[in-house]
N, C-alpha and C. Protein backbone atom coordinates (compact mmCIF):
# COMPACT_ATOMS: atom_id res chain seq x y z
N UNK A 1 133.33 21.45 55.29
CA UNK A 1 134.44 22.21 55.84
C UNK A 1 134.51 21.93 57.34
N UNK A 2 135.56 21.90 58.04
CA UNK A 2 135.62 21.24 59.50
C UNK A 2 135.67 22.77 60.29
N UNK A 3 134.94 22.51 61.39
CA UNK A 3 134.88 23.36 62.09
C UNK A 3 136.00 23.57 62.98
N UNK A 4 136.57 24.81 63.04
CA UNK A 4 138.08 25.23 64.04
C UNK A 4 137.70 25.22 65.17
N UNK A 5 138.07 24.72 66.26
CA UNK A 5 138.12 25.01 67.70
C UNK A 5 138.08 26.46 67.95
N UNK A 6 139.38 27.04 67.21
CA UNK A 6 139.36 28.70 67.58
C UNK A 6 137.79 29.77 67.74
N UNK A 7 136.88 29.07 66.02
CA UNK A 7 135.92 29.91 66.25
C UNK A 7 135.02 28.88 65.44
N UNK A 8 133.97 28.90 65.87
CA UNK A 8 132.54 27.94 65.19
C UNK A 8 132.46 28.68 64.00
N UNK A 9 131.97 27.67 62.96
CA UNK A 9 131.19 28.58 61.62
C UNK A 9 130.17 29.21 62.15
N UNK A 10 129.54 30.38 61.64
CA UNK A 10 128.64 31.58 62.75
C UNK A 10 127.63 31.65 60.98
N UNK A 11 126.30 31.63 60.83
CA UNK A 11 125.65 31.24 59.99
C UNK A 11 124.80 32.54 60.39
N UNK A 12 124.52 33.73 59.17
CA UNK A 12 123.42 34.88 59.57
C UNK A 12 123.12 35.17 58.20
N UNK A 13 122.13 35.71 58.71
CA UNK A 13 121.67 36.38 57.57
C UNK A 13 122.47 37.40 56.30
N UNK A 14 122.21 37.83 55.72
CA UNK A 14 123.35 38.85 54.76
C UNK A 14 122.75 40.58 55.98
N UNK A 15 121.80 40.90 55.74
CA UNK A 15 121.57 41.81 56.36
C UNK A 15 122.28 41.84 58.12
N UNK A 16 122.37 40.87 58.63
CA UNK A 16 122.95 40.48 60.02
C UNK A 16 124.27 41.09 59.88
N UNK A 17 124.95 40.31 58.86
CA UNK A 17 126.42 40.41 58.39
C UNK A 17 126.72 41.80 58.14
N UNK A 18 125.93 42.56 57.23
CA UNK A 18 126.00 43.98 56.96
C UNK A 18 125.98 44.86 57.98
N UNK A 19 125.34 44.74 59.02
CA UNK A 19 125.53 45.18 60.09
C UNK A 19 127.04 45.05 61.17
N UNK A 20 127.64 44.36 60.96
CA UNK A 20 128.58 44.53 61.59
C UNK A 20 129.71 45.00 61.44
N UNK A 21 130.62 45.72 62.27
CA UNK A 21 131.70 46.86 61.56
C UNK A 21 133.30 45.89 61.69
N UNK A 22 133.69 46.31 60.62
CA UNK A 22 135.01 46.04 60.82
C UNK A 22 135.94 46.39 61.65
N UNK A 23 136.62 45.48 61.96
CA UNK A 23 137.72 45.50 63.48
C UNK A 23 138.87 45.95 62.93
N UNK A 24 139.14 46.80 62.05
CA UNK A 24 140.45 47.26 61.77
C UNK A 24 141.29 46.43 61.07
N UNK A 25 141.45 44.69 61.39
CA UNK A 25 142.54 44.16 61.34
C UNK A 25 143.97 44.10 60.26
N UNK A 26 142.93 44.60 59.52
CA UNK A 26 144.11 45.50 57.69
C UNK A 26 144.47 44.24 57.15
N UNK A 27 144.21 43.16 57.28
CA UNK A 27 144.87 41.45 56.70
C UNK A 27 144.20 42.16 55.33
N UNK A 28 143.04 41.99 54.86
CA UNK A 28 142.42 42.55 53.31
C UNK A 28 143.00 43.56 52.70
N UNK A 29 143.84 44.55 53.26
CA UNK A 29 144.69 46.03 53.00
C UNK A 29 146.30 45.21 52.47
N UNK A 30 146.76 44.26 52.81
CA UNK A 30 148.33 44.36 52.57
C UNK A 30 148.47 43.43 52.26
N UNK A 31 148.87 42.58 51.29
CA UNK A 31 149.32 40.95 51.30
C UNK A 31 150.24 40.39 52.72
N UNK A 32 151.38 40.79 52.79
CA UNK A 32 152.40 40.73 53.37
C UNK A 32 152.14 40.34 54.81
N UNK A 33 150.27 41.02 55.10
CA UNK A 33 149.89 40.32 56.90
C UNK A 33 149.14 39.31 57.09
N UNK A 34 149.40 38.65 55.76
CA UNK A 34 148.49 37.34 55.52
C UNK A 34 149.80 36.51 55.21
N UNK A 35 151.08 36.58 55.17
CA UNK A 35 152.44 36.14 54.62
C UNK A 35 151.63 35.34 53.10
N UNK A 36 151.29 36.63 52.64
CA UNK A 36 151.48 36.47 50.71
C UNK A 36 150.12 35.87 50.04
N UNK A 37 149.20 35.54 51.08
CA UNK A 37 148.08 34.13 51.01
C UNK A 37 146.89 35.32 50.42
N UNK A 38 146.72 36.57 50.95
CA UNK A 38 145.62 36.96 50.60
C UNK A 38 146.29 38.25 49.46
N UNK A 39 145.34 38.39 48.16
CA UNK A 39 145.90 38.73 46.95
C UNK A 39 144.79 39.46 45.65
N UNK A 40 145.23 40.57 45.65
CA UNK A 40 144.23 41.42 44.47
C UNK A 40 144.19 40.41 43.17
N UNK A 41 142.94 40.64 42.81
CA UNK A 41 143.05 39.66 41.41
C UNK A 41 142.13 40.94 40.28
N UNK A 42 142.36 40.72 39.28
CA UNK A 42 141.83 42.43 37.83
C UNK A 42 142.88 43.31 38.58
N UNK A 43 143.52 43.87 38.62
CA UNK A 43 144.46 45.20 39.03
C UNK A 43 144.34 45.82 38.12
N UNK A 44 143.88 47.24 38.27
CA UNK A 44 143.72 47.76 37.29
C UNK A 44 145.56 48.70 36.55
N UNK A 45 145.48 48.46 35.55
CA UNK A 45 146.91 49.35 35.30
C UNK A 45 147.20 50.53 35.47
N UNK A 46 146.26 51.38 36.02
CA UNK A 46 145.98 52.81 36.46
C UNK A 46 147.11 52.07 37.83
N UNK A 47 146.88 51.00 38.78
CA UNK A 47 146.51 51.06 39.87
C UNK A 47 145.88 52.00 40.92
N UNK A 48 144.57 52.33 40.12
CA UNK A 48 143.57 53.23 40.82
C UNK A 48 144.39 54.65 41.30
N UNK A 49 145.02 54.90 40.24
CA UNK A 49 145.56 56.71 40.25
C UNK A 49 144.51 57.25 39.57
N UNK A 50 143.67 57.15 39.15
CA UNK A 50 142.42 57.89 38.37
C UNK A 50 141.55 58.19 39.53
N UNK A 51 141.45 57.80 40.75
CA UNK A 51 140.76 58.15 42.01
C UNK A 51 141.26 58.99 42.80
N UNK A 52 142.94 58.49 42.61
CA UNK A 52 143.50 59.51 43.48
C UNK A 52 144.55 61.06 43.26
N UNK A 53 144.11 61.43 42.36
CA UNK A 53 144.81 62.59 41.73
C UNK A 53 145.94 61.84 41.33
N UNK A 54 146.61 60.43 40.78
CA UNK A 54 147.88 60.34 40.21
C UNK A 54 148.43 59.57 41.14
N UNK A 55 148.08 59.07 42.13
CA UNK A 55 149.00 58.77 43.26
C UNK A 55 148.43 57.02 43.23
N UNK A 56 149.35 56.41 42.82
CA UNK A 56 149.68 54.65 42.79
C UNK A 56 148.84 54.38 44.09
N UNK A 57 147.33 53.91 44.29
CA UNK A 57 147.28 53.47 45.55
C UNK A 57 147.67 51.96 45.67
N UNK A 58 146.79 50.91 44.88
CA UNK A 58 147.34 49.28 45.19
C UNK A 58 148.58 48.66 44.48
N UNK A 59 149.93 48.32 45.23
CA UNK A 59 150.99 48.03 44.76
C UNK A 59 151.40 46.93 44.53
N UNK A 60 151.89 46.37 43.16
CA UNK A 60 152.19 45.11 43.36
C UNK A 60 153.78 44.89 44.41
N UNK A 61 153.87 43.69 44.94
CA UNK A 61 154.64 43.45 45.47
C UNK A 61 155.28 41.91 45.06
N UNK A 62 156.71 41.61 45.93
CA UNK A 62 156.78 40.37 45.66
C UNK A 62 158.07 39.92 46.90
N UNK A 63 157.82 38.76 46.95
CA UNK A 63 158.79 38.65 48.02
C UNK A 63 160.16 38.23 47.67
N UNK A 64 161.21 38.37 48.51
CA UNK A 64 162.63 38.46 48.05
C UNK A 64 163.60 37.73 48.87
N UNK A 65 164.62 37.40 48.90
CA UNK A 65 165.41 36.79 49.70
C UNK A 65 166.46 37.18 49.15
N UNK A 66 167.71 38.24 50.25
CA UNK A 66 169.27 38.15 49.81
C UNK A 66 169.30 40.06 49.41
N UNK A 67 169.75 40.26 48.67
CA UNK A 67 170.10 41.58 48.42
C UNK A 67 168.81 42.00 47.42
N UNK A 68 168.43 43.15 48.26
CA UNK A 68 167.33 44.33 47.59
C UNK A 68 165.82 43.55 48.73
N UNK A 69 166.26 42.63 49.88
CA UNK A 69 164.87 42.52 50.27
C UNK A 69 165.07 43.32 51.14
N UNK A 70 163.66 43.72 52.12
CA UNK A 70 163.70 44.62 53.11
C UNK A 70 163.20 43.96 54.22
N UNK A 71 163.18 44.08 55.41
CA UNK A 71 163.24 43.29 56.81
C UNK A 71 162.16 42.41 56.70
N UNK A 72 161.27 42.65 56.07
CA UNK A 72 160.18 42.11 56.10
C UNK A 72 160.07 40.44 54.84
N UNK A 73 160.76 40.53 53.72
CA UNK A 73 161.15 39.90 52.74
C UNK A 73 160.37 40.06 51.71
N UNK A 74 159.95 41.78 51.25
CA UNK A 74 159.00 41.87 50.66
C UNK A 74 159.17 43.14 49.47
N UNK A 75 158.86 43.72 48.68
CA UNK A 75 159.46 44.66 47.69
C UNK A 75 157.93 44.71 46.96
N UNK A 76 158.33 46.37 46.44
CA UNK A 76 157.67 46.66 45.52
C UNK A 76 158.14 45.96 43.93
N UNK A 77 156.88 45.58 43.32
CA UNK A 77 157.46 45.53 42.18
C UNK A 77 156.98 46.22 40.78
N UNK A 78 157.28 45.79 39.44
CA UNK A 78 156.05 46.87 38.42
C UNK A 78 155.24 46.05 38.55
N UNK A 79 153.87 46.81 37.72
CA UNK A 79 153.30 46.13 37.14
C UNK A 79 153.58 45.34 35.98
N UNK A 80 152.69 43.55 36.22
CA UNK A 80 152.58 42.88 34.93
C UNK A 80 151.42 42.64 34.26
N UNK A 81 151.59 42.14 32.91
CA UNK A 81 150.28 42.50 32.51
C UNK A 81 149.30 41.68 32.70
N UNK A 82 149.74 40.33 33.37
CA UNK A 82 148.84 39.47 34.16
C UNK A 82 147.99 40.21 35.28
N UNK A 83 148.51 41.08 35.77
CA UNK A 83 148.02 41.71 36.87
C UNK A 83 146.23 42.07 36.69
N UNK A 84 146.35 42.29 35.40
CA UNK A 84 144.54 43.15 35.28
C UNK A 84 143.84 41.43 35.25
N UNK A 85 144.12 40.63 34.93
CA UNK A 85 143.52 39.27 34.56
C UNK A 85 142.38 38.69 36.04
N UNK A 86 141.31 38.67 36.35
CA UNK A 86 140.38 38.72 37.21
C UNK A 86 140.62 37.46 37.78
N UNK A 87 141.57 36.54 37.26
CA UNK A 87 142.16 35.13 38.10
C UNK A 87 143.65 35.25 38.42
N UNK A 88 144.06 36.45 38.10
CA UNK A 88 145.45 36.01 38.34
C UNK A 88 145.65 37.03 39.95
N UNK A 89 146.18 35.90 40.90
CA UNK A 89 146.83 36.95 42.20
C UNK A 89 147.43 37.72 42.45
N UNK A 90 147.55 39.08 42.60
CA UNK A 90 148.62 39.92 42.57
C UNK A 90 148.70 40.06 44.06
N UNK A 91 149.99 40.08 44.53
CA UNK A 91 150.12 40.40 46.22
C UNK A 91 150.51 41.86 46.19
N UNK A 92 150.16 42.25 46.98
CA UNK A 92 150.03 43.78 47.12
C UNK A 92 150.20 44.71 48.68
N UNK A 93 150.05 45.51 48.41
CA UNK A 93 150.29 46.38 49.58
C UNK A 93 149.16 47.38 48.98
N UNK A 94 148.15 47.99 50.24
CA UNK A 94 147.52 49.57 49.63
C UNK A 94 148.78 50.80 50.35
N UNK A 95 148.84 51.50 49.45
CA UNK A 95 149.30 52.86 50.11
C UNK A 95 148.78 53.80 50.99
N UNK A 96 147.38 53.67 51.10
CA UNK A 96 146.53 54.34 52.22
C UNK A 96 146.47 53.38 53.26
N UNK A 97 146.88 52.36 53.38
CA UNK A 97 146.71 51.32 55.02
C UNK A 97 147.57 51.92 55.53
N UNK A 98 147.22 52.88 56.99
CA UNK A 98 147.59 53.04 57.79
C UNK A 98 148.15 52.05 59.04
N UNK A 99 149.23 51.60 59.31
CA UNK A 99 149.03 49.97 60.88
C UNK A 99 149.16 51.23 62.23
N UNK A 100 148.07 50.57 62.58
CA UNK A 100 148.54 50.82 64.55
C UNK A 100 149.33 50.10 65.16
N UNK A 101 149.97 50.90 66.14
CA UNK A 101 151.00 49.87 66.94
C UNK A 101 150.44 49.12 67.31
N UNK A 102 148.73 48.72 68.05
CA UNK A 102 148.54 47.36 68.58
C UNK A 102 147.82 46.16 67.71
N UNK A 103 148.58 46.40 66.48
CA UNK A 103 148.42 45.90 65.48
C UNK A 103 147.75 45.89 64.27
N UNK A 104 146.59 46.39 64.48
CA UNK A 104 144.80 46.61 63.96
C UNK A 104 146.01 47.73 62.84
N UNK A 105 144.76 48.44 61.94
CA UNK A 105 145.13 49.56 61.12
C UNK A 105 143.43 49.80 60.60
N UNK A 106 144.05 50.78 59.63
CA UNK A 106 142.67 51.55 58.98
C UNK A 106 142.85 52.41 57.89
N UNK A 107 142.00 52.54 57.02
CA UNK A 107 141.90 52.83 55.44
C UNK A 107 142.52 54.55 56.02
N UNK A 108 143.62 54.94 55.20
CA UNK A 108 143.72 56.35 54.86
C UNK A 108 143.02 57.37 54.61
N UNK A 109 141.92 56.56 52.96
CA UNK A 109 141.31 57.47 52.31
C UNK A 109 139.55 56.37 52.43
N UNK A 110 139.54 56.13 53.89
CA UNK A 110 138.07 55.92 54.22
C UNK A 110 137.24 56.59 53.47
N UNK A 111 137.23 57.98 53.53
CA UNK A 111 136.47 58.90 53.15
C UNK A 111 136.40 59.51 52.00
N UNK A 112 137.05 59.30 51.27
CA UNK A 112 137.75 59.57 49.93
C UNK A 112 137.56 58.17 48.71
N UNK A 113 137.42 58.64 47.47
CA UNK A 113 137.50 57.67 46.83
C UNK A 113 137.90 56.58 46.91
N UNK A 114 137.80 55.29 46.80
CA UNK A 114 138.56 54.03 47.09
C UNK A 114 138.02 53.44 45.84
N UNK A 115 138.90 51.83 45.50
CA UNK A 115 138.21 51.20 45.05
C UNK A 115 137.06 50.21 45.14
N UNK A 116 136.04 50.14 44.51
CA UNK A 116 134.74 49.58 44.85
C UNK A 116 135.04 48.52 45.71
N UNK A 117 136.12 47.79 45.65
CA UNK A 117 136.10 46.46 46.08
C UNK A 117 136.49 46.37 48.16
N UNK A 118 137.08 47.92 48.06
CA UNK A 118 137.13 47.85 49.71
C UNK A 118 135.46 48.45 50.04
N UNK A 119 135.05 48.90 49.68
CA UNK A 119 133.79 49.17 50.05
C UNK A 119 133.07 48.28 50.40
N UNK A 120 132.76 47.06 49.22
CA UNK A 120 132.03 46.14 49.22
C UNK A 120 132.68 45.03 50.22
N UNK A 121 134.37 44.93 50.11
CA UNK A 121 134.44 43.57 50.96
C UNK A 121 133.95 43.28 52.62
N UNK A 122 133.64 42.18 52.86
CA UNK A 122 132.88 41.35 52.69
C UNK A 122 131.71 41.02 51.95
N UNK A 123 131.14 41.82 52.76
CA UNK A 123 129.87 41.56 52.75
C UNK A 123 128.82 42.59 51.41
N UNK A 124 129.50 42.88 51.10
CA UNK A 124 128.57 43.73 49.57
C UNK A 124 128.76 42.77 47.90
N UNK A 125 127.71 43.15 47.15
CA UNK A 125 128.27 42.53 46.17
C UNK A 125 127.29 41.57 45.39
N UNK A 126 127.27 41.91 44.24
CA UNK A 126 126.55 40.71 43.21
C UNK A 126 126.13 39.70 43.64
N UNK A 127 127.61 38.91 44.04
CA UNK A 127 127.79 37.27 43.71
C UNK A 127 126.91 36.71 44.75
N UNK A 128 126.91 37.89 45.88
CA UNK A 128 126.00 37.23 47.17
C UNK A 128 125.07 36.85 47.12
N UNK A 129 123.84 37.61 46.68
CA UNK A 129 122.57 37.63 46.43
C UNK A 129 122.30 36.59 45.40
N UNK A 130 123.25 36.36 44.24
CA UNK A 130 123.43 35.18 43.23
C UNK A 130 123.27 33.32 43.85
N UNK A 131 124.21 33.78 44.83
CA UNK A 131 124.63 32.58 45.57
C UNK A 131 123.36 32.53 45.95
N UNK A 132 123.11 33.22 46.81
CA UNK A 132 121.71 32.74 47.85
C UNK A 132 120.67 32.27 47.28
N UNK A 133 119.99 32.91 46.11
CA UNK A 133 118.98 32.77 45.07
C UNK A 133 119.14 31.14 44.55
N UNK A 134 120.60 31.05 44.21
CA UNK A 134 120.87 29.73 43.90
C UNK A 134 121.20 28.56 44.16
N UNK A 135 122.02 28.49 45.57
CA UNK A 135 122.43 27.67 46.60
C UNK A 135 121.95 27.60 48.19
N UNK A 136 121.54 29.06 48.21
CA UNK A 136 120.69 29.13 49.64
C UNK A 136 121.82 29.73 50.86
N UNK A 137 123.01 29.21 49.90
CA UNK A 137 123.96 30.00 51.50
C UNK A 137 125.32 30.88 50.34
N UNK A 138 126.24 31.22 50.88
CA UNK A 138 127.34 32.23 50.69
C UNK A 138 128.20 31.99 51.93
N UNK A 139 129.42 31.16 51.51
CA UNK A 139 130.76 31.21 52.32
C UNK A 139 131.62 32.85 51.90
N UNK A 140 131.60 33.35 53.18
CA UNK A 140 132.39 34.78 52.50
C UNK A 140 133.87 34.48 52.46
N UNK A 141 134.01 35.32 51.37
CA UNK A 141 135.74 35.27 51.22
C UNK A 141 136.82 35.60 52.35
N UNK A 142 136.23 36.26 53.17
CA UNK A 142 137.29 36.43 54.00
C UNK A 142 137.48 35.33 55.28
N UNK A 143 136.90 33.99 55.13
CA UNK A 143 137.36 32.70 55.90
C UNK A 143 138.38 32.78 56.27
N UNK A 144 139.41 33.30 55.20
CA UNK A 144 140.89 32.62 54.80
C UNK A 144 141.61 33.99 55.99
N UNK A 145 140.55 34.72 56.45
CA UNK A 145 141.29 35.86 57.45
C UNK A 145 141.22 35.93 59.05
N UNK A 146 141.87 35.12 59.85
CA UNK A 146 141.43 34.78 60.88
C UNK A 146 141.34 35.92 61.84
N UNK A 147 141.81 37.15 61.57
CA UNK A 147 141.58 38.20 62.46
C UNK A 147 140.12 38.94 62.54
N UNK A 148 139.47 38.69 60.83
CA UNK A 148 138.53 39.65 60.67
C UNK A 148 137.13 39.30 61.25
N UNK A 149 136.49 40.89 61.50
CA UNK A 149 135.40 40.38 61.71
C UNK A 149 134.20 39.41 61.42
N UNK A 150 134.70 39.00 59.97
CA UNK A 150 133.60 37.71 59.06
C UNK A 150 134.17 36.52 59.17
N UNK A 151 135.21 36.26 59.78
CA UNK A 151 135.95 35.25 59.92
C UNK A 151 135.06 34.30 60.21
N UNK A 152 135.11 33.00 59.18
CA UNK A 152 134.37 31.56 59.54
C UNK A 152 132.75 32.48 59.68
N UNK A 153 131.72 33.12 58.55
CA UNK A 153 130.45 33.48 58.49
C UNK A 153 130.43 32.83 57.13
N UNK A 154 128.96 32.18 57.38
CA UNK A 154 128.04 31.62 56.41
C UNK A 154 126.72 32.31 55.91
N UNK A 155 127.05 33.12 55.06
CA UNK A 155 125.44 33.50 54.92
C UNK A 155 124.37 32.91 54.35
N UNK A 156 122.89 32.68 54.67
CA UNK A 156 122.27 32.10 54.38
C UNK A 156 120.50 32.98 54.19
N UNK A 157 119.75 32.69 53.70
CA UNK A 157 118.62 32.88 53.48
C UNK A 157 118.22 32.90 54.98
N UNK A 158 116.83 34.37 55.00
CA UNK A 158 115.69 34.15 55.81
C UNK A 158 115.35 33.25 56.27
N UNK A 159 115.02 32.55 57.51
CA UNK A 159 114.29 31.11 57.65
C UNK A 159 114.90 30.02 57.83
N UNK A 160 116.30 30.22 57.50
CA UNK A 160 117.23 28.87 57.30
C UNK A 160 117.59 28.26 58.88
N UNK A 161 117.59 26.81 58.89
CA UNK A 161 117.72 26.45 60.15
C UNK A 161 118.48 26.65 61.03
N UNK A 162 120.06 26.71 60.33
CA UNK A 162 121.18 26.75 60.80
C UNK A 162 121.18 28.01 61.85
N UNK A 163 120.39 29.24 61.45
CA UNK A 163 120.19 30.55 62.01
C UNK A 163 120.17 30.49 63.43
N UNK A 164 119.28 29.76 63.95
CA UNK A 164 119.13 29.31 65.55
C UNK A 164 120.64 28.64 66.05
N UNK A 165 121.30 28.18 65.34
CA UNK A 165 122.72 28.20 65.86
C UNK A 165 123.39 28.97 66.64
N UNK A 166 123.51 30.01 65.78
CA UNK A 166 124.42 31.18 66.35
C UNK A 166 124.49 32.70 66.33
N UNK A 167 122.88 32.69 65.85
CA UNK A 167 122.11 34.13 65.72
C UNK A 167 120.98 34.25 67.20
N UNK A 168 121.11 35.46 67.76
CA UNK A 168 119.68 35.34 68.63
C UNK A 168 120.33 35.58 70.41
């Protein structure tokens, strides 16, 4: 993978990574601030109203051009039944992402039930510890988010050389 000028690949530990807090930036909260690129995949057909007394939190969306789009070129839509399928992309909006005017935002229902998967993203999660055991490192998913705090992180095993890079 080529390294961006903007920001070096940054190589830490998983525990390193866990430690660090999220910057707000809401790109993982909305499709629409990634223009469509970042995308729920299993949606559940509840869309997680079983957490929230009834209330639709993750929405599918879709984008539009011409009559019925909205400034943005973006719309609610139903659910399909591709949507629950754990490969298929659904672009979405959460209903609890709050945006700040200086751009950043933040979970509604922080404190409140969510689904597992904002909890865990980045840096929580099965596949991590899988990876490492088996490959020695973990590219996190959120590469593809240039605002966030994991942006361009490699995690890697205890001991690993790369560590003296850009840890310390």
């Amino acid at each position: 993978m080529p390294e961006s000028a903007a920001r070096p690949m940054r190589y830490m530990t998983l525990a390193t990574a866990q430690a660090m807090e999220c910057n707000g930036c809401g790109d993982c909260c909305d499709s629409r601030r990634t223009d469509g690129f970042w995308a729920w995949g299993a949606l559940p057909l509840d869309r997680y109203a079983s957490i929230t007394g009834g209330v639709k939190l993750i929405i599918p969306i879709e984008r539009v051009d011409g009559a019925g789009s909205t400034p943005d070129g973006w719309r609610d839509r139903p659910n399909e039944e591709d949507d629950a399928l754990p490969l298929r992309p659904t672009r979405f909006r959460c209903a609890a992402f709050q945006p700040h005017e200086d751009g950043s935002g933040g979970c509604g229902r922080h404190d409140e039930p969510r689904p597992a998967l904002c909890g865990e993203f980045p840096v929580h999660g099965p596949e991590i510890e899988l990876e490492l055991a088996s490959r020695g490192e973990y590219l996190l998913t959120s590469n593809s988010l240039p605002r966030c705090t994991w942006y361009r992180i490699c995690i890697v095993r205890d001991g690993d050389l790369r560590l003296d890079m850009t840890e310390g």
